[in-house]
Protein backbone atom coordinates (compact mmCIF):
# COMPACT_ATOMS: atom_id res chain seq x y z
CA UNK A 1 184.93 -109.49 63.49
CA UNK A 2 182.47 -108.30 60.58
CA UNK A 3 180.99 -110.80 58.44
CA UNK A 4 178.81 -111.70 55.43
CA UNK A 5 175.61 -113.28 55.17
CA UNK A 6 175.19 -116.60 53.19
CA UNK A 7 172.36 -118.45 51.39
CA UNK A 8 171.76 -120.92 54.28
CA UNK A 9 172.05 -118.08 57.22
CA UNK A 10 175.45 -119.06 58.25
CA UNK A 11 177.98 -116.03 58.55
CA UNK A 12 181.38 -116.14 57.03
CA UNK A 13 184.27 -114.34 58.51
CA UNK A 14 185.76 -111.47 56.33
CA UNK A 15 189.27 -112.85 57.16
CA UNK A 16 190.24 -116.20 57.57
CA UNK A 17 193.31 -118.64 57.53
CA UNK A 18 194.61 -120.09 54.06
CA UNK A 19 196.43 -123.70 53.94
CA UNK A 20 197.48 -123.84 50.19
CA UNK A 21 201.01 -125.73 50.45
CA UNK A 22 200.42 -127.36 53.98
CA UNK A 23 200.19 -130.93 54.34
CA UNK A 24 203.48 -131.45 51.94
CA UNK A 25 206.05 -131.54 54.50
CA UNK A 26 205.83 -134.05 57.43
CA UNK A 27 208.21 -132.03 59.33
CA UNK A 28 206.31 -129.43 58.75
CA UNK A 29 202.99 -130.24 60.06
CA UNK A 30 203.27 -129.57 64.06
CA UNK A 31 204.09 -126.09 62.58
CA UNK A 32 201.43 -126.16 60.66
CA UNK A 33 198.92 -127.47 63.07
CA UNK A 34 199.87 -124.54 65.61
CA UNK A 35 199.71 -121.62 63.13
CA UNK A 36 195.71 -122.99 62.57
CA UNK A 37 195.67 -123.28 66.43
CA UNK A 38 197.15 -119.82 66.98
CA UNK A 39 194.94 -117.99 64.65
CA UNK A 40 191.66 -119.55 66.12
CA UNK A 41 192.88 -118.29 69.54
CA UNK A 42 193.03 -114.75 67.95
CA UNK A 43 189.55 -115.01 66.57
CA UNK A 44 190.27 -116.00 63.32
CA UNK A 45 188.21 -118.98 62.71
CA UNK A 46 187.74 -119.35 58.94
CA UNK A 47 190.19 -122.04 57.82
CA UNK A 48 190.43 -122.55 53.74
CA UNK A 49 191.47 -125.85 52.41
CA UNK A 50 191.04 -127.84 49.11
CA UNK A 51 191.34 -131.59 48.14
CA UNK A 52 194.18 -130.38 45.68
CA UNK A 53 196.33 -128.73 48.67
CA UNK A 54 198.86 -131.48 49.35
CA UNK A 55 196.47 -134.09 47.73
CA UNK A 56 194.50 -134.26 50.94
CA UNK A 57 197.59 -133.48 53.06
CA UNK A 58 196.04 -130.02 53.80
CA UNK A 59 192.55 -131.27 55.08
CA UNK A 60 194.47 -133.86 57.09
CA UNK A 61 196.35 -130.70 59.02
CA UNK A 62 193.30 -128.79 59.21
CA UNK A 63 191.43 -131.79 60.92
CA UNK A 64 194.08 -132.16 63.40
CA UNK A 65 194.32 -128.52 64.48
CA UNK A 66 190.61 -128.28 64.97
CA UNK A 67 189.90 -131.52 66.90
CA UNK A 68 187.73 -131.07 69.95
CA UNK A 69 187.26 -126.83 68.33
CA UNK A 70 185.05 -127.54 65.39
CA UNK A 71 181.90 -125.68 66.88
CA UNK A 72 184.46 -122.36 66.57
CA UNK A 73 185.25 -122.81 62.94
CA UNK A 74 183.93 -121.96 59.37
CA UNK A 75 185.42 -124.84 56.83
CA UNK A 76 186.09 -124.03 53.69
CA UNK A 77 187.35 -126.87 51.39
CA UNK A 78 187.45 -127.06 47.37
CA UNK A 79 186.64 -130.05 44.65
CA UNK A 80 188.96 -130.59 41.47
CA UNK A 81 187.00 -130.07 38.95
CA UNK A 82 187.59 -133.69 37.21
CA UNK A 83 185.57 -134.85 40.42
CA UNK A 84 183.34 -132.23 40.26
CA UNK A 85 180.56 -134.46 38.20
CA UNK A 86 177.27 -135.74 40.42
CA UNK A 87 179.52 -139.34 41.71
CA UNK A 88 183.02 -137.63 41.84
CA UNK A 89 181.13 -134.84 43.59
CA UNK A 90 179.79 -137.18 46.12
CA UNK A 91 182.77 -139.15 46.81
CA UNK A 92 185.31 -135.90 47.25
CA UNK A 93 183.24 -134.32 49.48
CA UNK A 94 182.88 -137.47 51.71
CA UNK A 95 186.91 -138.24 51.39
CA UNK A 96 187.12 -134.40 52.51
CA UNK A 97 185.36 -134.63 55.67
CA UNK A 98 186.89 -137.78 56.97
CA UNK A 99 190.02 -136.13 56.20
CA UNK A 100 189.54 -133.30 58.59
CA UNK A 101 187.21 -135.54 60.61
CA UNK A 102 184.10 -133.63 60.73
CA UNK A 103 180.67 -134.27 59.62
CA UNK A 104 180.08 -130.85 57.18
CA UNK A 105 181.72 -128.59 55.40
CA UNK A 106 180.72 -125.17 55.96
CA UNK A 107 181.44 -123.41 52.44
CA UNK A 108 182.13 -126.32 49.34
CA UNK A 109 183.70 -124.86 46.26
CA UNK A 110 184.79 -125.44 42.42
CA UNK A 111 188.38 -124.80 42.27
CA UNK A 112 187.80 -123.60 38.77
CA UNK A 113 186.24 -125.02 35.91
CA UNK A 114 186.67 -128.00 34.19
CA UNK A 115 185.13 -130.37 31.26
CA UNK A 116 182.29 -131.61 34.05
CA UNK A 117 178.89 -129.09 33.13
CA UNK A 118 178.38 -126.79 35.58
CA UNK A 119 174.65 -127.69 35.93
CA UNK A 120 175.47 -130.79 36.82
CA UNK A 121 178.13 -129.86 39.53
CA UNK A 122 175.42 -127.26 40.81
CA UNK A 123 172.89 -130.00 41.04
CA UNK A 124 175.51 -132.35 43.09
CA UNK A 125 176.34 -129.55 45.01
CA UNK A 126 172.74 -128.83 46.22
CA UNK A 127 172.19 -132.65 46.97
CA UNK A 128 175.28 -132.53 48.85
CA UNK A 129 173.20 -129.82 51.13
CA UNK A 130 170.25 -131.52 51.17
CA UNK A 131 172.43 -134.43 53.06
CA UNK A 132 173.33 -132.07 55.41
CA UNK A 133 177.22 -132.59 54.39
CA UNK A 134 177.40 -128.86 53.53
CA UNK A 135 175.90 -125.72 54.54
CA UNK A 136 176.75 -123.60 51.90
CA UNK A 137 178.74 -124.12 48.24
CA UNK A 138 180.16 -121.73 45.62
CA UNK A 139 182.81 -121.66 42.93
CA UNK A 140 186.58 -120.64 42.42
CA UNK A 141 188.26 -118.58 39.76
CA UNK A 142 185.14 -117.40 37.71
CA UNK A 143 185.33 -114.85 35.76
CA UNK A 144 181.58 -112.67 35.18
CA UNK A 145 180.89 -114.87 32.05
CA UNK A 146 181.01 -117.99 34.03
CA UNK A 147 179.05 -116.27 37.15
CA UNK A 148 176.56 -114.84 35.15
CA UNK A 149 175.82 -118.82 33.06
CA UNK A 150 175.66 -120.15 36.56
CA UNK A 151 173.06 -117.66 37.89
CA UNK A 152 170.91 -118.98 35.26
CA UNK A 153 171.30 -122.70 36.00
CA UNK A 154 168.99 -124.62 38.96
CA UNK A 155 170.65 -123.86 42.09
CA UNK A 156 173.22 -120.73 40.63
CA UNK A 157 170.83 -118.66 43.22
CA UNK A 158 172.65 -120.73 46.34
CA UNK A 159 176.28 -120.10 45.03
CA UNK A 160 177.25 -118.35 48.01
CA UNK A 161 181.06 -117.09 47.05
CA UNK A 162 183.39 -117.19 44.28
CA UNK A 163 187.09 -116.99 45.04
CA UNK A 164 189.94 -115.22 43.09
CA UNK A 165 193.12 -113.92 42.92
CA UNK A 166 192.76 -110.36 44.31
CA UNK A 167 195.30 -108.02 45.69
CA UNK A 168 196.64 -104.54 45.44
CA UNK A 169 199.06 -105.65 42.77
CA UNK A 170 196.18 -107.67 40.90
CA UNK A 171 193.13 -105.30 40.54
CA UNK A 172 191.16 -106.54 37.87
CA UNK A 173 188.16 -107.45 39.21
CA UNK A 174 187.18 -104.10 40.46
CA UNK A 175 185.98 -103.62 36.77
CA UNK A 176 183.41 -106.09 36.60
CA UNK A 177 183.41 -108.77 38.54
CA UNK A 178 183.41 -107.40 42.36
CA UNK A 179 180.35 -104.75 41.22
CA UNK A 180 178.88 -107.49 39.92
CA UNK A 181 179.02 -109.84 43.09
CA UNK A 182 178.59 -107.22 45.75
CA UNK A 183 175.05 -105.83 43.83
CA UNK A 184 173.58 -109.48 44.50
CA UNK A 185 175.50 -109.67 47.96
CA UNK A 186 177.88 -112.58 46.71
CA UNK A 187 181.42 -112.36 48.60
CA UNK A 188 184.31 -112.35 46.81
CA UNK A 189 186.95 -114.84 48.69
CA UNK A 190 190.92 -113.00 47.89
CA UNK A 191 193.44 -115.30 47.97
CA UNK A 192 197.18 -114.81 47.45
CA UNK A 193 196.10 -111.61 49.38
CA UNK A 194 200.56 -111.26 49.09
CA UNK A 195 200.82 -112.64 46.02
CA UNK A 196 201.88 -116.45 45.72
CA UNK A 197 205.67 -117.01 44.59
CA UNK A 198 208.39 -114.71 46.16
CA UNK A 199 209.69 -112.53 42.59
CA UNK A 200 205.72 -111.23 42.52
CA UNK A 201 205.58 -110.65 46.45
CA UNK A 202 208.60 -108.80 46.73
CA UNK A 203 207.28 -106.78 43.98
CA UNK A 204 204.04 -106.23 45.85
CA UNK A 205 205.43 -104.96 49.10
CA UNK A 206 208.61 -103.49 47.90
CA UNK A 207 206.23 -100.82 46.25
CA UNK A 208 207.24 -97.43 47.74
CA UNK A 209 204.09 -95.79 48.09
CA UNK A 210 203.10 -99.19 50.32
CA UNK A 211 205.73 -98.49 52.46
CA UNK A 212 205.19 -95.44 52.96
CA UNK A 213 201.86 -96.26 53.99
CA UNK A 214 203.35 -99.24 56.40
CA UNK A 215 206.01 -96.24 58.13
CA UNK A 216 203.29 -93.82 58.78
CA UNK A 217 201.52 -96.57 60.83
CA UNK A 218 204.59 -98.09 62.12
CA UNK A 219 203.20 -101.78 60.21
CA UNK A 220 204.55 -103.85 58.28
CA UNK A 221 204.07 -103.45 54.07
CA UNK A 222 201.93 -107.04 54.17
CA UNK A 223 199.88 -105.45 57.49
CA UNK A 224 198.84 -102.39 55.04
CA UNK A 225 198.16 -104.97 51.74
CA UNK A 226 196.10 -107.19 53.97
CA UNK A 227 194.20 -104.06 55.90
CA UNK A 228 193.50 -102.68 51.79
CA UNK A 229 191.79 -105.69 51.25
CA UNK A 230 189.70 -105.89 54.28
CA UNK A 231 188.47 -102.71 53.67
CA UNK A 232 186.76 -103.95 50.61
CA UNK A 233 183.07 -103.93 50.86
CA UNK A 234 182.05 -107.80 50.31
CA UNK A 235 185.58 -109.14 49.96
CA UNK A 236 186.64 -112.33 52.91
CA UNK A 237 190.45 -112.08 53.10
CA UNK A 238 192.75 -115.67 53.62
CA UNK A 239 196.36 -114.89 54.11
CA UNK A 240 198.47 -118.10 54.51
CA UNK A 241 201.13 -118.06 57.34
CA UNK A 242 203.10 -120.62 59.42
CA UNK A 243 205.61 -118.73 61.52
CA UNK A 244 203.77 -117.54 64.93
CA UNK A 245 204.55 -113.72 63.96
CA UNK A 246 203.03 -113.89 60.67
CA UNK A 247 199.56 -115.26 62.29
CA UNK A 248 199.82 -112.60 64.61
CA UNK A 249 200.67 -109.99 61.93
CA UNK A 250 197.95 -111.06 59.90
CA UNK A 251 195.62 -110.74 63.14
CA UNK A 252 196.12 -107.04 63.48
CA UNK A 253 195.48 -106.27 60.03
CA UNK A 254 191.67 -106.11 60.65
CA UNK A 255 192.46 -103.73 63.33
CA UNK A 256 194.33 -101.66 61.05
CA UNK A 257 192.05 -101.52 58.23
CA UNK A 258 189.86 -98.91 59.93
CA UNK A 259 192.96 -96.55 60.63
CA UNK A 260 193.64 -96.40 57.24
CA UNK A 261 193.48 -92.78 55.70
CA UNK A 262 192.27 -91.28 52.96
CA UNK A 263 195.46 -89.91 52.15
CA UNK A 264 197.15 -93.88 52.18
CA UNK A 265 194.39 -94.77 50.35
CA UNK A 266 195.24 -92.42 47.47
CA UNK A 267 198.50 -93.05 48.37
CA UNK A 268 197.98 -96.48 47.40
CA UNK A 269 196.13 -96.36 44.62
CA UNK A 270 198.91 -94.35 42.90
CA UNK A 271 200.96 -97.23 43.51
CA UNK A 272 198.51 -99.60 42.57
CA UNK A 273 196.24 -98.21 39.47
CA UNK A 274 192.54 -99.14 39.25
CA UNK A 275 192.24 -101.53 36.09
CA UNK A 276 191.37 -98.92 33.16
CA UNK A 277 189.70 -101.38 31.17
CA UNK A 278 188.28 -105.38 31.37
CA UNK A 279 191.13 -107.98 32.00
CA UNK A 280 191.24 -111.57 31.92
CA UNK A 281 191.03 -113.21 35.60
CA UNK A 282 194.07 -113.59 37.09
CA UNK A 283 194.46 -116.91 38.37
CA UNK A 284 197.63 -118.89 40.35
C-alpha cells in the first residue's frame, strides 16, 4: 500500500478507516469493533478518530479493536478546538489516549478552527511531541488562508496534514488548496470520500457517467468514487463502513484505482466538473 512521508519519518497510509458516528450506539459497537478488525486484516491500518466522534465513544471503539495490534496501526485522532489552547490541548490529548489505551497518537489534528490562536495550539501541539505523546500533528478543515498563516507561525513547518471534505461531487480544492499542499509535500486527508448524509450520497453515486464507469469494471459506483480519489497524487483516503462487505469493498478500491482509464477518467470528469473558479471549503 503506497504512502506519504511525514515530518517525523513516520509513513501514513493513503487509505485508511474512518469512525465518525461510531461509539453512539451500544448495540452497535461489536459491529463496530469488527469492521476496524476486518479492515486491519486487509491491510488497512490507518484508523481516524476524533474526541468529538461520539464524545469519546469513537476512541473507546477504536481502543478496543486494536488491543494487543497497536504496533500495526497509524492513529489518527482530532481536538475540538475550544480545547485546543496549551492546558485543554494537554488534557484532550491525554483523555484521548487512555481512551483507546495507547501511549501516542500517531497523527494529532485541529478539527477546524476556533477562538483559541493558532500559535498557541501549534506551540501545544509541538510540546505534545516533544513528550513523546504524538508523532506527528496537523489541522482539519483549512482553507489556503488559514494554511498559509500557519506556515508562518513556530512549528507551521511540522503540520504534517490538513483534512477536508473532498470527493468527486465536492471538487473545490483542486483550485488552490491541493496545488498548494502537494508543492510542499503536505497530504491532504478526504473525508466523506461518499459524501456524509444519504440525499448528497445518492446524488454522488447515482451520477450516470459514475456508473458507467462502475459497469465497465463490473464495481460498484462507491468502488469507482473511492479508486478517483486514491488516484490523487498526495491525497490519504478514509471511507467509513460497518457492514463486513463495505470494508471489503472499500479494500479493493486501491486495487482498482490503477485500472482506471483514461477514458473513465474523462468520463468522470464530465460528470464531475473541475471547480472553474475559487470556492469556499466545503466542510460537514
Amino acid at each position: 500500500m503506497t504512502d506519504y512521508l511525514l515530518p517525523s519519518g513516520s509513513r501514513i497510509p493513503m487509505l485508511g478507516q474512518g469512525t465518525w458516528n461510531m461509539g453512539e450506539d451500544p448495540a452497535a459497537r461489536a459491529a463496530e469493533v469488527a469492521a476496524l478488525r476486518l479492515g486491519l486484516d486487509l491491510g488497512v491500518t490507518l484508523i481516524d478518530s476524533a474526541e468529538m466522534y461520539g464524545e469519546g465513544g469513537a476512541e473507546e471503539v477504536v481502543g478496543e479493536a486494536i488491543a494487543g495490534r497497536r504496533d500495526e496501526v497509524f492513529l489518527v485522532s482530532k481536538v475540538y478546538p475550544h480545547n485546543a489552547d496549551r492546558r485543554g490541548v494537554q488534557a484532550a490529548c491525554e483523555r484521548s489516549l487512555r481512551r483507546m489505551r495507547v501511549d501516542c497518537i500517531d497523527l494529532y489534528l485541529l478539527h477546524w478552527r476556533g477562538n483559541v490562536p493558532l500559535a498557541e495550539t501549534l506551540e501545544a501541539f509541538v510540546r505534545l511531541r516533544e513528550q513523546g505523546k504524538i508523532r506527528d500533528f496537523g489541522v482539519s478543515n483549512f482553507d489556503l488562508d488559514d494554511m498559509l498563516e500557519a506556515s508562518k507561525l513556530p512549528g507551521g513547518e511540522l503540520v504534517a496534514t490538513d483534512q477536508v471534505l473532498y470527493n468527486l461531487a465536492q471538487r473545490g480544492i483542486e483550485w488552490d488548496l491541493l496545488p498548494w499542499c502537494r508543492e510542499r509535500r503536505i497530504p491532504v486527508m478526504a473525508y466523506s470520500p461518499l459524501e456524509s448524509d444519504p440525499a448528497s450520497q445518492a446524488g454522488l453515486l447515482g451520477k450516470p457517467q459514475l456508473k458507467a464507469v462502475a459497469r465497465r469494471h463490473g464495481v460498484t459506483p462507491a468502488q469507482v468514487a473511492l479508486a478517483w480519489l486514491l488516484r490523487q497524487d498526495g491525497v490519504v483516503v478514509i471511507p467509513k463502513a460497518v457492514r463486513p462487505q463495505h470494508v471489503r469493498e472499500n479494500r479493493a478500491a486501491l486495487d482498482l484505482a490503477p485500472a482506471l482509464t483514461a477514458e473513465d477518467l474523462a468520463q468522470l470528469d464530465a460528470g464531475f466538473p473541475t471547480p472553474r473558479r475559487r470556492q469556499p471549503l466545503a466542510m460537514r
